[in-house]
N, C-alpha and C. Protein backbone atom coordinates (compact mmCIF):
# COMPACT_ATOMS: atom_id res chain seq x y z
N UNK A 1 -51.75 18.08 -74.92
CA UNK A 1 -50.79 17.04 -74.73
C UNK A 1 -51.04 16.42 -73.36
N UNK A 2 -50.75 15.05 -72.99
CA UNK A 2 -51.57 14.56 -72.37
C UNK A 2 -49.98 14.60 -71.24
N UNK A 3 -50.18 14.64 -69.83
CA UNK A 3 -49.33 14.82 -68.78
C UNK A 3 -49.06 13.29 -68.62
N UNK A 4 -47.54 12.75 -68.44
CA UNK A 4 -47.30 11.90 -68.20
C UNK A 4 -47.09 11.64 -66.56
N UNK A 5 -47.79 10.75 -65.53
CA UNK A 5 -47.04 10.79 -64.42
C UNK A 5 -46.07 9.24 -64.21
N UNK A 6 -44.97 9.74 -63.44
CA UNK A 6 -44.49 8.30 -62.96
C UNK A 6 -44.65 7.34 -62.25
N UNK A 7 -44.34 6.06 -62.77
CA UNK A 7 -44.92 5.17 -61.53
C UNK A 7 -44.83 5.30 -59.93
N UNK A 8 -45.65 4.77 -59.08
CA UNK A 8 -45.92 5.32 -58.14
C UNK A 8 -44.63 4.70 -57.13
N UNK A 9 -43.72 3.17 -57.73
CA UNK A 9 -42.29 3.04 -57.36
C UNK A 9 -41.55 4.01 -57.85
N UNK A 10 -41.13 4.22 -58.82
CA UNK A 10 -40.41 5.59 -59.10
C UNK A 10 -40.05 6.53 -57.91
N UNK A 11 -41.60 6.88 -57.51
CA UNK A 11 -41.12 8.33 -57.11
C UNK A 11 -41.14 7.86 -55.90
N UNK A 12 -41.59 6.60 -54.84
CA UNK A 12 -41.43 5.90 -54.08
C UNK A 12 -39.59 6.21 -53.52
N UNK A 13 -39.12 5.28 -54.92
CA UNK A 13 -37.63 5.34 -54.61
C UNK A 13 -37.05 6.14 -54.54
N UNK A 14 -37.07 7.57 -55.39
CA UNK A 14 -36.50 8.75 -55.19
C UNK A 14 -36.47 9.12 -53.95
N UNK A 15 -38.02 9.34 -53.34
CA UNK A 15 -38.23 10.11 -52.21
C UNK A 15 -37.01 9.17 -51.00
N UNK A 16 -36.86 7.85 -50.90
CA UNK A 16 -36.43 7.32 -50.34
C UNK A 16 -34.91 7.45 -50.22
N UNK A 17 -33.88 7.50 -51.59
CA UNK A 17 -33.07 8.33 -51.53
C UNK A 17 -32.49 9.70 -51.10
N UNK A 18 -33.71 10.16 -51.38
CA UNK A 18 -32.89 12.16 -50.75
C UNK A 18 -32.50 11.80 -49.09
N UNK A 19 -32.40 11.27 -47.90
CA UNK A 19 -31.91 11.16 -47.16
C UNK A 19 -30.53 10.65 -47.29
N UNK A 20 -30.15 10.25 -47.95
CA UNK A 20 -29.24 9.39 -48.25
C UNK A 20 -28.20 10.65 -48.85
N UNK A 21 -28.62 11.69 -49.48
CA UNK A 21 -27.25 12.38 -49.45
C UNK A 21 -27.85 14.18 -48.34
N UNK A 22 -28.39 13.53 -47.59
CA UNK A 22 -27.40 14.39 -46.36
C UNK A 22 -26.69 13.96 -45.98
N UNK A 23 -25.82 15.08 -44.91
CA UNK A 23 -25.08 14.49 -43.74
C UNK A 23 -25.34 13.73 -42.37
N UNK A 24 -24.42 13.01 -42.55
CA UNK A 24 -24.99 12.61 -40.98
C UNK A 24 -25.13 13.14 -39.89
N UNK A 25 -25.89 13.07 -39.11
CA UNK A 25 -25.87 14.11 -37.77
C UNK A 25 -24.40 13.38 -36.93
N UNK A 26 -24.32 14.81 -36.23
CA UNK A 26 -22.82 14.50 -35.62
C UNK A 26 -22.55 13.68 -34.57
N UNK A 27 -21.48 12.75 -34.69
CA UNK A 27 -21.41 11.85 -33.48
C UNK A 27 -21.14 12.90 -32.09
N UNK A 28 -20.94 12.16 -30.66
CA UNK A 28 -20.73 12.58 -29.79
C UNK A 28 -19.66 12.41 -29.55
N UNK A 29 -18.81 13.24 -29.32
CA UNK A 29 -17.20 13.48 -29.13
C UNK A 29 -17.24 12.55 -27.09
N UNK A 30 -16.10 11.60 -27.32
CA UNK A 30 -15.75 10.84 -25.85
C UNK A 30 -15.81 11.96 -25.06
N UNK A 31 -15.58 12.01 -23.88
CA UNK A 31 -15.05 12.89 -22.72
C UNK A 31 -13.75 12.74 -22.88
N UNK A 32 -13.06 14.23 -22.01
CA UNK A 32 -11.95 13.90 -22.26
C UNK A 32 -11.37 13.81 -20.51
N UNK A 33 -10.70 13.65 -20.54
CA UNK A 33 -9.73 13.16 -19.39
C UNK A 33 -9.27 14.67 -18.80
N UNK A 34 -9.41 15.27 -18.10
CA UNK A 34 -8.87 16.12 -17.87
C UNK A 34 -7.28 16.13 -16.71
N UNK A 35 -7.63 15.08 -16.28
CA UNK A 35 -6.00 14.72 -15.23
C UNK A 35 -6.09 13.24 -16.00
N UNK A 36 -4.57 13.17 -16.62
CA UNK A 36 -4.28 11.57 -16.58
C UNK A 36 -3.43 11.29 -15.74
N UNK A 37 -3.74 9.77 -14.92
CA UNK A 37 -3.04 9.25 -14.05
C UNK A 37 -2.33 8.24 -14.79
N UNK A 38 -0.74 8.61 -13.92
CA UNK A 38 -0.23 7.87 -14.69
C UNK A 38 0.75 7.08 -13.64
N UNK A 39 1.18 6.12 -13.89
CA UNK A 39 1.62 4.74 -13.47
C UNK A 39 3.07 5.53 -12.58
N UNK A 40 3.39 4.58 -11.46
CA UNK A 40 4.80 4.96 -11.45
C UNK A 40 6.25 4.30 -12.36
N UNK A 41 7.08 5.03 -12.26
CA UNK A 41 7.93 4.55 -13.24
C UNK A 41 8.84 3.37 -12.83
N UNK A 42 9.09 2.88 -13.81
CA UNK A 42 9.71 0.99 -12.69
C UNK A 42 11.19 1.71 -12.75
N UNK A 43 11.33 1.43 -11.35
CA UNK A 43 13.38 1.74 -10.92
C UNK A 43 13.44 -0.09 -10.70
N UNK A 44 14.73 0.14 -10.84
CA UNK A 44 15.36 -1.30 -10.39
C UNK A 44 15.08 -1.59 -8.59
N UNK A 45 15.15 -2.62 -8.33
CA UNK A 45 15.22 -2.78 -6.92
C UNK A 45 16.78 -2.92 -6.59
N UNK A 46 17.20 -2.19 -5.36
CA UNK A 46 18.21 -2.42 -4.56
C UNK A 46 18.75 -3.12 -3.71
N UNK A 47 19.18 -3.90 -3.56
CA UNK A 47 18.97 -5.04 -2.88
C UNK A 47 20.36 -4.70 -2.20
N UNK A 48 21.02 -4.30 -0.89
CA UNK A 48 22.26 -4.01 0.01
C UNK A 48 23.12 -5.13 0.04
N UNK A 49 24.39 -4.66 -0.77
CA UNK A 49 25.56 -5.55 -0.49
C UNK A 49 26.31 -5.62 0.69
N UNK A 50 26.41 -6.96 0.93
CA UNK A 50 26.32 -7.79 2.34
C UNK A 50 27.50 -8.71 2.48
N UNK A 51 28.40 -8.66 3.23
CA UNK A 51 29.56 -9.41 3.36
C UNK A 51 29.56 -10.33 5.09
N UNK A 52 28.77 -10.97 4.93
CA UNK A 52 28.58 -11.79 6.68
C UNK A 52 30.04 -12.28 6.86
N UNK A 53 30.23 -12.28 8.18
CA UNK A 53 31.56 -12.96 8.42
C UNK A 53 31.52 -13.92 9.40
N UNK A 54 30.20 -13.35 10.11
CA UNK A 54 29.71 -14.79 11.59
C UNK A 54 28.42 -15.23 11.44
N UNK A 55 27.58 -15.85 12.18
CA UNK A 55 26.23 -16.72 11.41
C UNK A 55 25.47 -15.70 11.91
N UNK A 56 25.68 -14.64 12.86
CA UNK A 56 24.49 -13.48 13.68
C UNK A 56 24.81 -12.66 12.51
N UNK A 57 25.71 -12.69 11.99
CA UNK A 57 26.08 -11.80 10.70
C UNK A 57 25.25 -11.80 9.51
N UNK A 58 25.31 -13.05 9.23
CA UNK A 58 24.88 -14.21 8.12
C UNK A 58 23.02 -13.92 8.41
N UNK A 59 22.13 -14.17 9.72
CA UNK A 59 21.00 -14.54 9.45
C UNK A 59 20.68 -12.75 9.56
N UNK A 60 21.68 -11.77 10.29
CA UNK A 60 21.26 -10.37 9.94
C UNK A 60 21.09 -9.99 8.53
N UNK A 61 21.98 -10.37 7.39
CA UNK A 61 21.72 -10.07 6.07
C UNK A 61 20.58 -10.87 5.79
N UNK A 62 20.65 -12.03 6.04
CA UNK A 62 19.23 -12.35 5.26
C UNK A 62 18.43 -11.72 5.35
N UNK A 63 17.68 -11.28 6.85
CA UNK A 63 16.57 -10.52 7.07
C UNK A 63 16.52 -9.25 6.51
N UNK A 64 17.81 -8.56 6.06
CA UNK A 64 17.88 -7.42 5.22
C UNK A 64 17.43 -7.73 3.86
N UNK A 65 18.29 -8.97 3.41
CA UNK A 65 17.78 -9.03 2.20
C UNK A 65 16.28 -9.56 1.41
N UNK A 66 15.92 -10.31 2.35
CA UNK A 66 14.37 -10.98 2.57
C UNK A 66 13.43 -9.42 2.89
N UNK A 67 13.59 -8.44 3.01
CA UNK A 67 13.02 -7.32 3.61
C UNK A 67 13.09 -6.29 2.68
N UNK A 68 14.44 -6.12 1.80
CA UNK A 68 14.29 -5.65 0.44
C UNK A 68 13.60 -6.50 -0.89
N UNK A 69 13.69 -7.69 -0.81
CA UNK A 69 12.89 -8.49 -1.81
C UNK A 69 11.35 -7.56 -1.63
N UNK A 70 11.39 -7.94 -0.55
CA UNK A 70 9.48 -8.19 -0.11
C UNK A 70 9.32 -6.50 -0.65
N UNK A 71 10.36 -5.45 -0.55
CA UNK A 71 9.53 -4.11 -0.53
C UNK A 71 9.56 -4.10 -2.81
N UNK A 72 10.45 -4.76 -2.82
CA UNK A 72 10.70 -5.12 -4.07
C UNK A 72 9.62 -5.34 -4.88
N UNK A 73 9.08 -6.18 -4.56
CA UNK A 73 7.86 -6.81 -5.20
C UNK A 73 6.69 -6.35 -4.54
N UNK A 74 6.36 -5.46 -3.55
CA UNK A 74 5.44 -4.60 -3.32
C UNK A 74 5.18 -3.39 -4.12
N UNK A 75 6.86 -2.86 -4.66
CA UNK A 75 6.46 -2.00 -5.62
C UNK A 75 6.01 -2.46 -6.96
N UNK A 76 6.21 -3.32 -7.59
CA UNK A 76 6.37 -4.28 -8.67
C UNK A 76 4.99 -4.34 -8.77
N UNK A 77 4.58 -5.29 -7.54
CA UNK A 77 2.80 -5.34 -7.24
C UNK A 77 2.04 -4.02 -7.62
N UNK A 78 1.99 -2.84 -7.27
CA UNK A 78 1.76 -1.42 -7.15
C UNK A 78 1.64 -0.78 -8.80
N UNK A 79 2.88 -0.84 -8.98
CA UNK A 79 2.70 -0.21 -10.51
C UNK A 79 1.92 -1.28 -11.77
N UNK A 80 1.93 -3.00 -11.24
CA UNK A 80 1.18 -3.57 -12.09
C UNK A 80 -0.55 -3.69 -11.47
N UNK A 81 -0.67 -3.17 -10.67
CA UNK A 81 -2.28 -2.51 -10.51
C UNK A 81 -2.08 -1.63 -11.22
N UNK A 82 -1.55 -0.42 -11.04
CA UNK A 82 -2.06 0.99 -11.56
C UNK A 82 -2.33 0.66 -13.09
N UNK A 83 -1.20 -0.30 -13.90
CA UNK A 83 -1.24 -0.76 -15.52
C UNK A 83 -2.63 -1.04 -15.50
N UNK A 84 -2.90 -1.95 -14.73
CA UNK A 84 -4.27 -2.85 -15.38
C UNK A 84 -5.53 -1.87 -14.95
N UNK A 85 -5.70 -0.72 -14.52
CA UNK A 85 -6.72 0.01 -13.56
C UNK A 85 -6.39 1.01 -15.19
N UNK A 86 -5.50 1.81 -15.72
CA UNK A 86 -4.92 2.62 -16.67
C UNK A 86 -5.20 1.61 -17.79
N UNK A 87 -5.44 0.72 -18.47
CA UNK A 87 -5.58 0.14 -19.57
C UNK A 87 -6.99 -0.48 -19.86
């Protein structure tokens, strides 16, 4: 009986398949973080209630209150670096 062989695509394509059901080799797992830094937490700003009664009175609160703004928005400034440095 005479041996049949297959065409030489045939076995072309087979061979070309068997990779196809292994597994894939394993990805590489990220690093991990071992300390996360984390942001400070937003408090309200305080701003000191102020009752002037003379104008030395009057331009003393301002400078209080012009002096809490400014530390105000220094912290404000502060924790929206750390966001954008953390994201």
């Amino acid at each position: 009986m005479p041996r049949l062989t297959p065409p030489l695509g045939v076995a072309l394509l087979f061979l070309a398949l068997l990779p196809a059901c292994s597994t894939p080799p394993a990805q590489p797992t990220p690093p991990r973080r071992l300390l996360t830094a984390r942001c400070p937490a937003v408090t309200p700003c305080a701003l000191p209630a102020l009752a002037p009664a003379t104008n030395a009175q009057l331009a003393a609160s301002w400078q209080q209150h012009r002096a809490a703004l400014e530390f105000c928005a220094a912290q404000i400034n502060s924790i929206l670096q750390c966001q954008q440095r953390h994201d």
